[in-house]
Structures are given as C-alpha cells and as structure tokens.
Protein backbone atom coordinates (compact mmCIF):
# COMPACT_ATOMS: atom_id res chain seq x y z
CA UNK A 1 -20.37 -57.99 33.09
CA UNK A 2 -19.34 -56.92 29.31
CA UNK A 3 -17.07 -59.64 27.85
CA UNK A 4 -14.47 -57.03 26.97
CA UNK A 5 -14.58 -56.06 30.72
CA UNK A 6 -14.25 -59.59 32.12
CA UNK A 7 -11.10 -60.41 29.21
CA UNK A 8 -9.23 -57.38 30.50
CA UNK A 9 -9.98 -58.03 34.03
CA UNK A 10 -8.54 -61.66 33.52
CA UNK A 11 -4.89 -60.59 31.46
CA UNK A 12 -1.69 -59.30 33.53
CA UNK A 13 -1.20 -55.29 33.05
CA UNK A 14 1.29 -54.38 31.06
CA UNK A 15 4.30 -51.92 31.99
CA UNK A 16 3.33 -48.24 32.56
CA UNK A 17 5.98 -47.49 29.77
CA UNK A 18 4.09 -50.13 27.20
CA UNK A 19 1.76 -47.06 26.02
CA UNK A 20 -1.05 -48.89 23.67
CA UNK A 21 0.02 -48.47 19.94
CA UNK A 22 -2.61 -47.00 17.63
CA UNK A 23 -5.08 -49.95 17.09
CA UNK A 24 -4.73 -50.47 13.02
CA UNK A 25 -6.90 -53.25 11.03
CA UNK A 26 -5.12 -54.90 8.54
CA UNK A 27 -7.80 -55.62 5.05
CA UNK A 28 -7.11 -56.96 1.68
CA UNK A 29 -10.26 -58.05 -0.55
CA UNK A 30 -13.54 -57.58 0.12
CA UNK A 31 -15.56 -59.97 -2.18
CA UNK A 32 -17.00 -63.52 -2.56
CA UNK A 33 -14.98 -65.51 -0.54
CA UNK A 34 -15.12 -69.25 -2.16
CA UNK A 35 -12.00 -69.61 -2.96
CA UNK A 36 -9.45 -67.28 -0.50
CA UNK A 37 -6.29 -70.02 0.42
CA UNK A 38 -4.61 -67.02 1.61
CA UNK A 39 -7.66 -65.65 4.12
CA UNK A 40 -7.05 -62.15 2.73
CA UNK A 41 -11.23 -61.70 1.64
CA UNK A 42 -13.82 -60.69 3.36
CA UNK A 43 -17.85 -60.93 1.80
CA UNK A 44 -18.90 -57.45 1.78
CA UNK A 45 -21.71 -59.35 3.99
CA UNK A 46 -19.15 -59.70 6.81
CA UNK A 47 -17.36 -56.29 6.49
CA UNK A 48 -20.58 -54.46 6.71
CA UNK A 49 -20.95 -56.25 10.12
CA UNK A 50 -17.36 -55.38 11.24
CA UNK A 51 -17.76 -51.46 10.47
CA UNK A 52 -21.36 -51.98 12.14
CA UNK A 53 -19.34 -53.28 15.17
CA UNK A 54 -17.38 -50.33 15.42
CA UNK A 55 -20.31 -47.89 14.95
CA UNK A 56 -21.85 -49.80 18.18
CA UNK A 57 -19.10 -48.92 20.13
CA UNK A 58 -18.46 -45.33 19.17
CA UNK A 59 -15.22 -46.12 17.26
CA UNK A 60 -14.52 -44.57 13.97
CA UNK A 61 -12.24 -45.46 11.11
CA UNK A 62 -10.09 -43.77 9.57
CA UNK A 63 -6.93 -43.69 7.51
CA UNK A 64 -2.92 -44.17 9.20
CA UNK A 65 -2.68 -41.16 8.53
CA UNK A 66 -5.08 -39.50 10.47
CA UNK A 67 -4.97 -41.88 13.28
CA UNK A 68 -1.26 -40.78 13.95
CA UNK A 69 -1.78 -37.19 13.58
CA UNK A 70 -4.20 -37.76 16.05
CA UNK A 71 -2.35 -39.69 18.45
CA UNK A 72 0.41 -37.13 18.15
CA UNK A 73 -2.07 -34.41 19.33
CA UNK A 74 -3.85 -36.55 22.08
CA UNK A 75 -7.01 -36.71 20.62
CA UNK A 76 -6.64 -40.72 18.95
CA UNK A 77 -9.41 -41.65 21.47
CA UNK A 78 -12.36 -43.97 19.65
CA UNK A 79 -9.77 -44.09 16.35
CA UNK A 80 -9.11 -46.96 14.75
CA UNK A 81 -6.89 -47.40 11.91
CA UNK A 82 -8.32 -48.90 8.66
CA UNK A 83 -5.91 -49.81 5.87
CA UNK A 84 -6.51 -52.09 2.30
CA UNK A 85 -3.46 -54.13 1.20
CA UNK A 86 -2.45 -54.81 -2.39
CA UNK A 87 -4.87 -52.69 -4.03
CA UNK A 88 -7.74 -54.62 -5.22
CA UNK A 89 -9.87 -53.39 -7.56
CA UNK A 90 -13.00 -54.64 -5.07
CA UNK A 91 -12.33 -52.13 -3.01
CA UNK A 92 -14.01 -49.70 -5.18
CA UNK A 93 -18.18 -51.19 -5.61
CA UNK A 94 -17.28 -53.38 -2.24
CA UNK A 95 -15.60 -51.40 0.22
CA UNK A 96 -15.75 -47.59 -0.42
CA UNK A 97 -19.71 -47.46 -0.52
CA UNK A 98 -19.36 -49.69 3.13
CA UNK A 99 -16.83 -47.16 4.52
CA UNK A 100 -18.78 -44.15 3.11
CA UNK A 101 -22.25 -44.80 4.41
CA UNK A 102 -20.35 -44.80 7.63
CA UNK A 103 -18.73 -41.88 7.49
CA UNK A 104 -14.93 -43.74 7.50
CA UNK A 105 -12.04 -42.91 5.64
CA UNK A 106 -9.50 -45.84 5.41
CA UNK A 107 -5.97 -46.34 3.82
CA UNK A 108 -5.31 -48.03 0.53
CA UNK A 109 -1.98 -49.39 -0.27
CA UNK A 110 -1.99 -49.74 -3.73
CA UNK A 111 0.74 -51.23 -6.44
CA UNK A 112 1.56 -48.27 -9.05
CA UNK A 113 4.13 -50.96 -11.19
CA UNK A 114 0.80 -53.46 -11.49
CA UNK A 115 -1.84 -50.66 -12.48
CA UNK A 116 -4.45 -52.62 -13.58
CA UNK A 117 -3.03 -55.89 -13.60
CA UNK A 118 -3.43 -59.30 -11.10
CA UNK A 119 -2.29 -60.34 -7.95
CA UNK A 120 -0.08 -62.53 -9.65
CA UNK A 121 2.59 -63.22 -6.21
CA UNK A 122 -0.45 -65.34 -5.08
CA UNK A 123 0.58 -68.79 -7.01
CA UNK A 124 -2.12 -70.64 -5.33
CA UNK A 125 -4.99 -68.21 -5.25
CA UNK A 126 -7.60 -67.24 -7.42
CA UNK A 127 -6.83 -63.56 -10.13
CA UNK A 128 -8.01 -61.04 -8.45
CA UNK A 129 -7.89 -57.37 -10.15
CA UNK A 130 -5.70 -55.01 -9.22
CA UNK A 131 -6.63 -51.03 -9.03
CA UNK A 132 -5.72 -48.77 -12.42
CA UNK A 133 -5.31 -45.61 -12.33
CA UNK A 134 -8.67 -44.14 -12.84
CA UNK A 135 -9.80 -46.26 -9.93
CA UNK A 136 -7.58 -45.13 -8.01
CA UNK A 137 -7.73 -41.51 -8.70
CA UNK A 138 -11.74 -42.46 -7.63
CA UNK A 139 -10.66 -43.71 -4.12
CA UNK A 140 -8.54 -40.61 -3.91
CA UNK A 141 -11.54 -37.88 -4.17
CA UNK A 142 -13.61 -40.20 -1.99
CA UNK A 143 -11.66 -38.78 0.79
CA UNK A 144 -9.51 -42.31 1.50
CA UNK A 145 -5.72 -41.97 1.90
CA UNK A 146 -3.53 -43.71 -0.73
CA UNK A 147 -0.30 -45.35 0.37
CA UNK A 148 2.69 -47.15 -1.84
CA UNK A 149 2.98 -51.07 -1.08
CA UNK A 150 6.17 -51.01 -3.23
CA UNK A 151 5.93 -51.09 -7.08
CA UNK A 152 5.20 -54.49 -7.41
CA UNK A 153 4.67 -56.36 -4.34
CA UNK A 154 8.26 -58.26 -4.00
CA UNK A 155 9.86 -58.87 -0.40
CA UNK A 156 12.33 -55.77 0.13
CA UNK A 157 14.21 -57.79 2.58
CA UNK A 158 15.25 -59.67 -0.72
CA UNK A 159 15.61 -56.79 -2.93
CA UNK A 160 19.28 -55.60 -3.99
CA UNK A 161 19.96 -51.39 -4.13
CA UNK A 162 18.36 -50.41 -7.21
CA UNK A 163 15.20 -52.71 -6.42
CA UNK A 164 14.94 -51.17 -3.17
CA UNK A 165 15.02 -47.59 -4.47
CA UNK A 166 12.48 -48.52 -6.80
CA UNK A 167 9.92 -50.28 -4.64
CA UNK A 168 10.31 -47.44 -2.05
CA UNK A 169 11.01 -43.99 -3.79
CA UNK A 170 9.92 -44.18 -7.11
CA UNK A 171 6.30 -45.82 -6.36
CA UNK A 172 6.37 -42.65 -3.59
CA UNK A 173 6.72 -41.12 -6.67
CA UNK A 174 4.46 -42.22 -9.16
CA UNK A 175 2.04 -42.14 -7.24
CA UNK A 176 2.38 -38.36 -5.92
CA UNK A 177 2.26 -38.02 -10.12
CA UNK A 178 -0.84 -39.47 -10.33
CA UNK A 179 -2.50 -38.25 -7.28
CA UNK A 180 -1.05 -34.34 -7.18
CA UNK A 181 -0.72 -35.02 -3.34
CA UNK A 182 1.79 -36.43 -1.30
CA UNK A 183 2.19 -39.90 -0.62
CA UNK A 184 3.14 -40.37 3.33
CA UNK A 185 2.20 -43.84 4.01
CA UNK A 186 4.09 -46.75 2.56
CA UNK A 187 3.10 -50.83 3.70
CA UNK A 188 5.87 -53.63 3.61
CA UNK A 189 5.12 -56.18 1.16
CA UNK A 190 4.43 -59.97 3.09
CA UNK A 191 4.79 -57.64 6.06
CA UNK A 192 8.67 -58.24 5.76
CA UNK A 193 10.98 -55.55 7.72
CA UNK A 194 14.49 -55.31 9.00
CA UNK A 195 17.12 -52.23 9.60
CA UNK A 196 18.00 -51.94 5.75
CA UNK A 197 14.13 -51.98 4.59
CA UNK A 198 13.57 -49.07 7.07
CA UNK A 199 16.55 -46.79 6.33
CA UNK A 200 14.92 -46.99 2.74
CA UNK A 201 11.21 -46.14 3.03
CA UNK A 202 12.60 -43.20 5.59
CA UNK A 203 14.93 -42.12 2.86
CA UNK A 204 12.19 -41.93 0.32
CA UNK A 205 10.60 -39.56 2.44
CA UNK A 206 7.45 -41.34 3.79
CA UNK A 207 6.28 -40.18 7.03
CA UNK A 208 5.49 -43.86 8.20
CA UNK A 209 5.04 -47.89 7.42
CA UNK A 210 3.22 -50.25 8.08
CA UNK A 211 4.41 -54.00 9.42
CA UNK A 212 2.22 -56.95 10.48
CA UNK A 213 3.19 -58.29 13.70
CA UNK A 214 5.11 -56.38 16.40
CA UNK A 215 8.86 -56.78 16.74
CA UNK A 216 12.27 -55.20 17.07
CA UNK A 217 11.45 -52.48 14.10
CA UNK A 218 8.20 -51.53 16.25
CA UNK A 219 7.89 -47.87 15.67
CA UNK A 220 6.41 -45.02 13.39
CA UNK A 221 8.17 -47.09 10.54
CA UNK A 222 6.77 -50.47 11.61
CA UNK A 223 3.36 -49.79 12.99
CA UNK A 224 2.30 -53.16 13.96
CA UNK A 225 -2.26 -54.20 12.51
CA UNK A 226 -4.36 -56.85 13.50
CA UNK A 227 -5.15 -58.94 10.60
CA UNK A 228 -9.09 -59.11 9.98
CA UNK A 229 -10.45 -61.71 8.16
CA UNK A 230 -13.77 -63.54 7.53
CA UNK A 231 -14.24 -65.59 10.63
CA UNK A 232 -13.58 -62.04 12.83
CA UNK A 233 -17.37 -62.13 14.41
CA UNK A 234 -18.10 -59.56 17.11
CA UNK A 235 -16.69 -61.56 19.92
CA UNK A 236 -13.81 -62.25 18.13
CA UNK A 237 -13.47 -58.57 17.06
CA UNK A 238 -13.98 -58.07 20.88
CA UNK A 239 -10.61 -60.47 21.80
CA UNK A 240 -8.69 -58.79 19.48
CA UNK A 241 -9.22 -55.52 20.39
CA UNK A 242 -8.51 -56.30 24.25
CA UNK A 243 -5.22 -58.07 23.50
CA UNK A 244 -3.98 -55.30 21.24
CA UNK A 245 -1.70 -53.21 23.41
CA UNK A 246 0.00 -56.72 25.06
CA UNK A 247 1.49 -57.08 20.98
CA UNK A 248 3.80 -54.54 22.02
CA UNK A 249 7.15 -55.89 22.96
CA UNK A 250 9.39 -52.57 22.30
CA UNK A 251 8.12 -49.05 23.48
CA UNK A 252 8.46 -46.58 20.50
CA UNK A 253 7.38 -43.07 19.18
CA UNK A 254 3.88 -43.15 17.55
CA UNK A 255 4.29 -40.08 16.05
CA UNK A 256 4.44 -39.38 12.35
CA UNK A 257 8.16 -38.49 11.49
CA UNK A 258 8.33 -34.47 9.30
CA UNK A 259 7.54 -34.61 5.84
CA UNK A 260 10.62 -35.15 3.46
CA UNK A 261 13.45 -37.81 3.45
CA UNK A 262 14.60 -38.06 7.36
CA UNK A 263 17.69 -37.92 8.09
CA UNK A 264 19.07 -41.26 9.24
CA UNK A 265 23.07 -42.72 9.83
CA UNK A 266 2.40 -57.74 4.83
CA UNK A 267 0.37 -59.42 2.86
C-alpha cells in the first residue's frame, strides 16, 4: 500500500464543507545552504529533487495566479502552487533554469524599495542579494508571475497609514511600472496578517495574498503555503501534502477577487 494511501487512510475526514485549499509551496533561496539560521535555502541539489517529485506524480507547478484561476474554473486538479519569497537574486542561475526544464512557472515576490540591495531584516543570517530590476524584468519574460512583498519587507501589522499605503499600493505600483503588466499577487511580509493589513492590500487593488499558516483571515487574501525547506525529502514531501487540507480551520472563497481596488466597509 502507497504511504500516501496508508497516511490518509489513518487521519479523521474532515467536514464536507472544509473544501481542500489550493496546495501552495512556500520558497525563499535556492543556494548553498551552510549557513541558513532562518531555514529559508534550499541547494539547487535538493530543489531539483522536489520538482522531480512532483513530475513523478503528475503534478505541475505553477504560479498563484494560475492555480486560482484554475480552481475558480474547476480544472486546479494536479496544480500546485509555487511561489519565491523576498526576491533573491538566486532565483535567477538557481531556480528559473530548475523550473524551466520542467516546464513550471512559479511566483516571485519580489521587494521593488530594495532593488538590488540585501536581505538586510535577517540580523542573524548571512547577505544574500536581492533581485534589481533587470533581473527581474528577466524572470518576467521567462513566463514566471511577479508579485509585491511590500516595498521593503517590514511587518504591516506594525506599519502606521502612510507606511501601509506604501508597502501595499505603491510597490503594486512600481512594479506594474517596471513590468508593463499588472501586478495581482501581493505576499505578507513574516507572514503577518490581521483585518487592517487586508482591507489594505484589497484596496490597492491586488486580486489576492498570500499568508503562512491558516487562520481567521483564511481566504483569497490569506491563502495559507506549506513551507519547504531543505530537509523536505520525498516522504516528507509525501506527509505534507496529505495533511494539507486538515490546515484549514475556516471555509472561504478560493477564488481570485475582480481586478481593481475591491470594494470593502511570511518570511
């Protein structure tokens, strides 16, 4: 008996009304990973072996974007999600040939205050590089989706008005500058979300956001991922994939809101 098979067999079934969210993998580097305090890298050894594991199985990545539009139309089956935190600049000789040669598309939440620049919220980790614009713009015509994580990776749970704006709208739009196409997608810095953060990244017209854990914001604006990180072998891949849909705690609509500001009342 498959592993997956005897796993499911073994955990209670959810309620009928607990639909399983779109399954989304949550990335951030993909390099050497001697010195990663924060588990947010992946060897480009290890993430060839995770897209390999999804090739196996018939299961195809591809950006938030699609995934949704998918799910919306009932045609999500063998999607999975597959979005880049923070904007790395590894993405671009590490991840896109990976994704490419497999015929993926992904999601890439990138920074557009720290073009260029270092992951400098990470006190206790190594520099990493952060995405310019020319990289960028590269990632773009590859056929990946770019997203905003916020201008410049602060907690808008902690931000005041005008932060807030800033991180939300005008990254939306810098970004559409830079890219001629619109930005939908936006991902919560640290993964941090409550009511105000949400009214905000709706307001600035993104179509949806992404969280970290499930929660009480669970929705189109608070898609819950599964963190993947170096130790994620194929059986683990395998657990995490099964328990998926029991991370819902809140039934909510999985489908992308209409593009423009709606109208409304992680690492």
């Amino acid at each position: 008996m498959p592993a997956a098979t005897a796993l499911r067999r073994l955990l209670p079934k959810p309620p009928l009304w607990m639909k399983p969210p779109p399954w989304v993998a949550m990335y951030h580097s993909i390099t050497d990973t001697g010195d990663d305090p924060y588990r947010v890298t992946v060897s480009p050894v290890r993430f060839a072996r995770q897209l390999h594991w999804l090739g196996d199985r018939g299961l195809r990545g591809v950006s938030v974007g699609e995934l949704l539009t998918a799910t919306a139309e009932g045609r999500a089956k063998g999607l999975v999600g597959l979005t880049f935190d923070d904007g790395y600049a590894d993405f671009l000789d590490s991840a896109l040939p990976l994704l490419r040669r497999h015929g993926f598309t992904a999601t890439v939440f990138v920074l557009p205050g720290r073009l260029g620049g270092e992951n400098g919220w990470d006190t206790e980790g190594p520099r990493k590089s952060l995405l310019d614009e020319d990289g960028i713009l590269r990632i773009a015509e590859a056929g990946m989706e770019i997203g905003s994580h916020g201008l410049t990776h602060v907690p808008l749970t902690e931000a005041d008005d005008a932060e807030l704006a800033a991180q939300t709208r005008r990254s939306r739009e810098l970004l559409e500058e830079m890219t001629g196409a619109p930005v939908n997608g936006f991902c919560y810095p640290y993964g941090r979300v409550d009511p105000r953060a949400v009214h905000a990244v709706r307001r600035a017209g993104y179509r949806y956001a992404c969280a970290i854990d499930p929660g009480p914001h669970t929705g189109t604006y608070a898609l819950p991922r599964v963190h993947i990180g170096e130790g994620d072998t194929p059986w683990r891949l395998t657990a995490k994939r099964v328990l998926h849909p029991l991370r819902r705690r809140h039934p909510a609509d999985m489908v992308p809101a209409p593009y423009g500001p709606a109208v409304v009342g992680a690492r």
